[in-house]
PDB file of N, CA and C in Angstrom:
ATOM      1  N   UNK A   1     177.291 181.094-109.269  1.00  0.00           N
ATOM      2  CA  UNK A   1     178.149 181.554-108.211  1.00  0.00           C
ATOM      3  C   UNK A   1     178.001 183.055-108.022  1.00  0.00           C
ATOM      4  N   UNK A   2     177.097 183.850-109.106  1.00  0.00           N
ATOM      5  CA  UNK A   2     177.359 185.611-108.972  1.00  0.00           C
ATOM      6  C   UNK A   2     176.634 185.580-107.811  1.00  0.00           C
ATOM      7  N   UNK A   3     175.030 184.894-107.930  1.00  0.00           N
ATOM      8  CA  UNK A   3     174.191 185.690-107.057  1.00  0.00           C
ATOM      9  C   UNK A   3     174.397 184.156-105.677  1.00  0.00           C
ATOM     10  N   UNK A   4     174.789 183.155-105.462  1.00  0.00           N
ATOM     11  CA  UNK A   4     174.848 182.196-104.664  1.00  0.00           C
ATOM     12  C   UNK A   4     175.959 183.022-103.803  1.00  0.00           C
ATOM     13  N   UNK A   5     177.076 183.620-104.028  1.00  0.00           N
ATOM     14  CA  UNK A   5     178.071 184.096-103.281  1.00  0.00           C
ATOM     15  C   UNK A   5     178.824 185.518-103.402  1.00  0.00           C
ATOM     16  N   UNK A   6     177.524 186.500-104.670  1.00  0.00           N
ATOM     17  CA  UNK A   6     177.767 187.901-104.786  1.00  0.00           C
ATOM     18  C   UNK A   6     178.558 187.730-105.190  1.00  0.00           C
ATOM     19  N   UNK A   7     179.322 187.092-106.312  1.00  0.00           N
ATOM     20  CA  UNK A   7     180.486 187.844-107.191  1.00  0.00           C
ATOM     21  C   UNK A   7     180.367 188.278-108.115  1.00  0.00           C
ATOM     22  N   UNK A   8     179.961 189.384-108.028  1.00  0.00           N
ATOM     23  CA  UNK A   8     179.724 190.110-109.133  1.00  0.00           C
ATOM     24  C   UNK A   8     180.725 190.889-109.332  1.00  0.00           C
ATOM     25  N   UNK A   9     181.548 191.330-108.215  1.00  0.00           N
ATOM     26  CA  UNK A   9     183.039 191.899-108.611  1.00  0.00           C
ATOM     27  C   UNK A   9     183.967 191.373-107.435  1.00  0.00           C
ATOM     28  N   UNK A  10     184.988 191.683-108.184  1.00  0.00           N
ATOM     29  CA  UNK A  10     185.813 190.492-106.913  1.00  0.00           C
ATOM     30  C   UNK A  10     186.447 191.777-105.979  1.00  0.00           C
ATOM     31  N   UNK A  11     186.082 191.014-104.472  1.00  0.00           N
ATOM     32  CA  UNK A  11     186.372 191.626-103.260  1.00  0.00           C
ATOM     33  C   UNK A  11     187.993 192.669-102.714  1.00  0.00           C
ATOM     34  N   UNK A  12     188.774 191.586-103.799  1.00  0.00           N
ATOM     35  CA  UNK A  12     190.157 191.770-103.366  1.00  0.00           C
ATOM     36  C   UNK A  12     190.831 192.272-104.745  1.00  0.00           C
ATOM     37  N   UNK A  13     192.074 193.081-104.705  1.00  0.00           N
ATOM     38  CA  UNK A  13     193.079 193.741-105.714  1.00  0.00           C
ATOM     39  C   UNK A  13     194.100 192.963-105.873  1.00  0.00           C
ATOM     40  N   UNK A  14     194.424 192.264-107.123  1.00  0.00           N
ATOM     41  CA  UNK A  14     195.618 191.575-107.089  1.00  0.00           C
ATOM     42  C   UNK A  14     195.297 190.367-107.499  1.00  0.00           C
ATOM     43  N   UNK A  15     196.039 189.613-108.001  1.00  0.00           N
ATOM     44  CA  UNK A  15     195.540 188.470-108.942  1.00  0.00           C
ATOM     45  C   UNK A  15     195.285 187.430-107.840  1.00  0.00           C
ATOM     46  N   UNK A  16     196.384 186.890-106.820  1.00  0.00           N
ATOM     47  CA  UNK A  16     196.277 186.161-105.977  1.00  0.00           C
ATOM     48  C   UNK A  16     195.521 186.006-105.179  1.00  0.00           C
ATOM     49  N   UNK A  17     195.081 187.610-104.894  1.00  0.00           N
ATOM     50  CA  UNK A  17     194.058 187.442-104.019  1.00  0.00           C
ATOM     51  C   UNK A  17     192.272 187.190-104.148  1.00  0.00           C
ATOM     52  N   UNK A  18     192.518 187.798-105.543  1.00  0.00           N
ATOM     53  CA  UNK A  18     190.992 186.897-106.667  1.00  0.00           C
ATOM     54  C   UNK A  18     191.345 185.864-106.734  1.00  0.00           C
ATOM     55  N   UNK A  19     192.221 185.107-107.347  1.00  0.00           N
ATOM     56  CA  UNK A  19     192.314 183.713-107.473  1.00  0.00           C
ATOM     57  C   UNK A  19     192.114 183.088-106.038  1.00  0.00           C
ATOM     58  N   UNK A  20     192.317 183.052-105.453  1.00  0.00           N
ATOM     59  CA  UNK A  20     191.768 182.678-103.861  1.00  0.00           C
ATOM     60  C   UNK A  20     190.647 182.922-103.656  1.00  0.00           C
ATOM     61  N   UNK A  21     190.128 184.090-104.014  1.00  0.00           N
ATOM     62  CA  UNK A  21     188.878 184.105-103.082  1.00  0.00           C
ATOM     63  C   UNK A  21     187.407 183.159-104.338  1.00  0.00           C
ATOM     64  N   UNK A  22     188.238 183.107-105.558  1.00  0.00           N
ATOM     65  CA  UNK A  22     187.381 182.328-106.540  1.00  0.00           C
ATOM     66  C   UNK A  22     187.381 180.512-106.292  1.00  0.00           C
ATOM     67  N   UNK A  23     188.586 180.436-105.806  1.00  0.00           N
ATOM     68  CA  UNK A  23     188.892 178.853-105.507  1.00  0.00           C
ATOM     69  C   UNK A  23     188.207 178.758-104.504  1.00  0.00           C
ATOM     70  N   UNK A  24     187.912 180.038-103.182  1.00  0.00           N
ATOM     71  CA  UNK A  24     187.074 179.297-102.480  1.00  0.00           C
ATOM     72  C   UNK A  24     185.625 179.868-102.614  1.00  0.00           C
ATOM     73  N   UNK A  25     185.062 180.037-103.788  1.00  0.00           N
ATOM     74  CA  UNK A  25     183.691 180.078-103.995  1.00  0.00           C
ATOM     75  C   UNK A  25     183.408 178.764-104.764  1.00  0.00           C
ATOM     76  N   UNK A  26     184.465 178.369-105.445  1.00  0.00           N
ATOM     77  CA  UNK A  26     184.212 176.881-106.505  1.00  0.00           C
ATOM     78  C   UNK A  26     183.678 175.910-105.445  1.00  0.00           C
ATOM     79  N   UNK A  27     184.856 175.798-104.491  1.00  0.00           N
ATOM     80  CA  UNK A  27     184.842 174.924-103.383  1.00  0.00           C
ATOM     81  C   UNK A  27     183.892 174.933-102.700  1.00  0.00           C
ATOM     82  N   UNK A  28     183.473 176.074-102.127  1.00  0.00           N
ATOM     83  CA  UNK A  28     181.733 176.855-101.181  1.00  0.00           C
ATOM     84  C   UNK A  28     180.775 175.731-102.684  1.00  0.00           C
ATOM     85  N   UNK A  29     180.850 176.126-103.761  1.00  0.00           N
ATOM     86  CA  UNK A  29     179.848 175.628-104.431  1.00  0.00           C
ATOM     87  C   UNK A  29     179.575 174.118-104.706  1.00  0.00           C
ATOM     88  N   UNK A  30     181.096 173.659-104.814  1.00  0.00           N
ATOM     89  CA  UNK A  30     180.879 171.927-104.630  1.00  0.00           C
ATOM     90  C   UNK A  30     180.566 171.390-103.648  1.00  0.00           C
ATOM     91  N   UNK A  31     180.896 172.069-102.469  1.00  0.00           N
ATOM     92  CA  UNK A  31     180.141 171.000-101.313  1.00  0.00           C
ATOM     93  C   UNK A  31     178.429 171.173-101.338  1.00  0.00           C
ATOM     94  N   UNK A  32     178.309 172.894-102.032  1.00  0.00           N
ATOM     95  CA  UNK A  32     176.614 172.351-101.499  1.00  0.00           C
ATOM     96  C   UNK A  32     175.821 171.298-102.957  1.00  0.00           C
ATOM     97  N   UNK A  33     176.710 171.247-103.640  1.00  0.00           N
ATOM     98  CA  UNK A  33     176.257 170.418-104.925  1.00  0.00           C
ATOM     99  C   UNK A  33     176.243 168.900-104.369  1.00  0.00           C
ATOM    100  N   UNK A  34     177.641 168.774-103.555  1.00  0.00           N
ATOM    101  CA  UNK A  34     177.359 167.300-103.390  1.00  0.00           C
ATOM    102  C   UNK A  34     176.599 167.050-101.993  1.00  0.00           C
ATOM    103  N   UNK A  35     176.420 168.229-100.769  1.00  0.00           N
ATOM    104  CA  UNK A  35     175.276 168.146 -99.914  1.00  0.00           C
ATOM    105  C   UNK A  35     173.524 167.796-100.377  1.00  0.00           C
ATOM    106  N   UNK A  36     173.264 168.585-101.309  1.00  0.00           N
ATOM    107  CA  UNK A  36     172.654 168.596-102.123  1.00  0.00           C
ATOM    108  C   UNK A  36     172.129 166.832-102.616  1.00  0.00           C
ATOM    109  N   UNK A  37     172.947 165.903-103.041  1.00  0.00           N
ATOM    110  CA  UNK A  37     173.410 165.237-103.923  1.00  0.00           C
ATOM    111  C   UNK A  37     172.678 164.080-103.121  1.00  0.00           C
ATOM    112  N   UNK A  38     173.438 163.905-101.501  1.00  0.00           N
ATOM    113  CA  UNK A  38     173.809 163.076-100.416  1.00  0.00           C
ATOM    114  C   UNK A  38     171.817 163.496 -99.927  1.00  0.00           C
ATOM    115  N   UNK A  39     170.752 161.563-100.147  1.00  0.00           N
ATOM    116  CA  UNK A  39     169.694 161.692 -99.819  1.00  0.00           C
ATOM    117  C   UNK A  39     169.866 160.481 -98.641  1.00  0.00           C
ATOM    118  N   UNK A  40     169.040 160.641 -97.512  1.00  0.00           N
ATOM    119  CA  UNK A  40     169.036 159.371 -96.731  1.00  0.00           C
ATOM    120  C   UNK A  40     167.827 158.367 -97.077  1.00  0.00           C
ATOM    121  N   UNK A  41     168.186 157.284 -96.981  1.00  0.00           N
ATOM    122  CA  UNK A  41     167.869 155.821 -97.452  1.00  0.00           C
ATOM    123  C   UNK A  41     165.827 156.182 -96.709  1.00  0.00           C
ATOM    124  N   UNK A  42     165.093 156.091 -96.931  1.00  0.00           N
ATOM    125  CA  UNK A  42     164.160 155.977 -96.340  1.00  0.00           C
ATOM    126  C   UNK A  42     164.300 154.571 -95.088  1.00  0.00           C
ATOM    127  N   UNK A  43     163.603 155.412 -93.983  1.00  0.00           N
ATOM    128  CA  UNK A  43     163.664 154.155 -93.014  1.00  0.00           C
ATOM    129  C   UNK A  43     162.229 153.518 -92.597  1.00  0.00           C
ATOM    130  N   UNK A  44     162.744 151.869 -93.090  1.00  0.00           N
ATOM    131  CA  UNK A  44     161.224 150.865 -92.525  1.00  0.00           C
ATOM    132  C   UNK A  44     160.896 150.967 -90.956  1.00  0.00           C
ATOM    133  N   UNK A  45     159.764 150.845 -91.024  1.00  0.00           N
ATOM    134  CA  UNK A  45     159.497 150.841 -89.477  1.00  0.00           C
ATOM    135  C   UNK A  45     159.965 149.060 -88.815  1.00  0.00           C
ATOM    136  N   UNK A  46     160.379 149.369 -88.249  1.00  0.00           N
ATOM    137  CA  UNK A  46     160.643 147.953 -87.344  1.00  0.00           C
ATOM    138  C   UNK A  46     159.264 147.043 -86.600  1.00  0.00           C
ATOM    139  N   UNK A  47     159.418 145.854 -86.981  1.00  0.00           N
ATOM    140  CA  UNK A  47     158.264 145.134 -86.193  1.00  0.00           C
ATOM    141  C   UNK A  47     158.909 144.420 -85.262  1.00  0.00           C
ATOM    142  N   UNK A  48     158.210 144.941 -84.339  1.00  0.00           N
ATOM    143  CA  UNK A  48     159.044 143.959 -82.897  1.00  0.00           C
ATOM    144  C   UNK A  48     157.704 142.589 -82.810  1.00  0.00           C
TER     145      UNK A  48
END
């Protein structure tokens, strides 16, 4: 997450406002884990 979303120091002063901006780097990071994750089925060619 340092170098995927630069946190190398946190943006904001104040606990709440790190804790927020970390919940939404977790979150930024699980969707591309499960984008990532999500492959499509290979498709047969159809015989007409």
């Amino acid at each position: 997450m340092k170098r995927l979303f630069c946190l190398h120091r946190a943006r904001y002063f104040g606990r709440a406002k790190t804790h927020a901006q970390l919940a939404l780097a977790a979150i930024g990071q699980n969707l591309l884990k499960a984008a990532n994750k999500i492959t499509l089925p290979p498709q047969t060619p159809r015989v007409a």
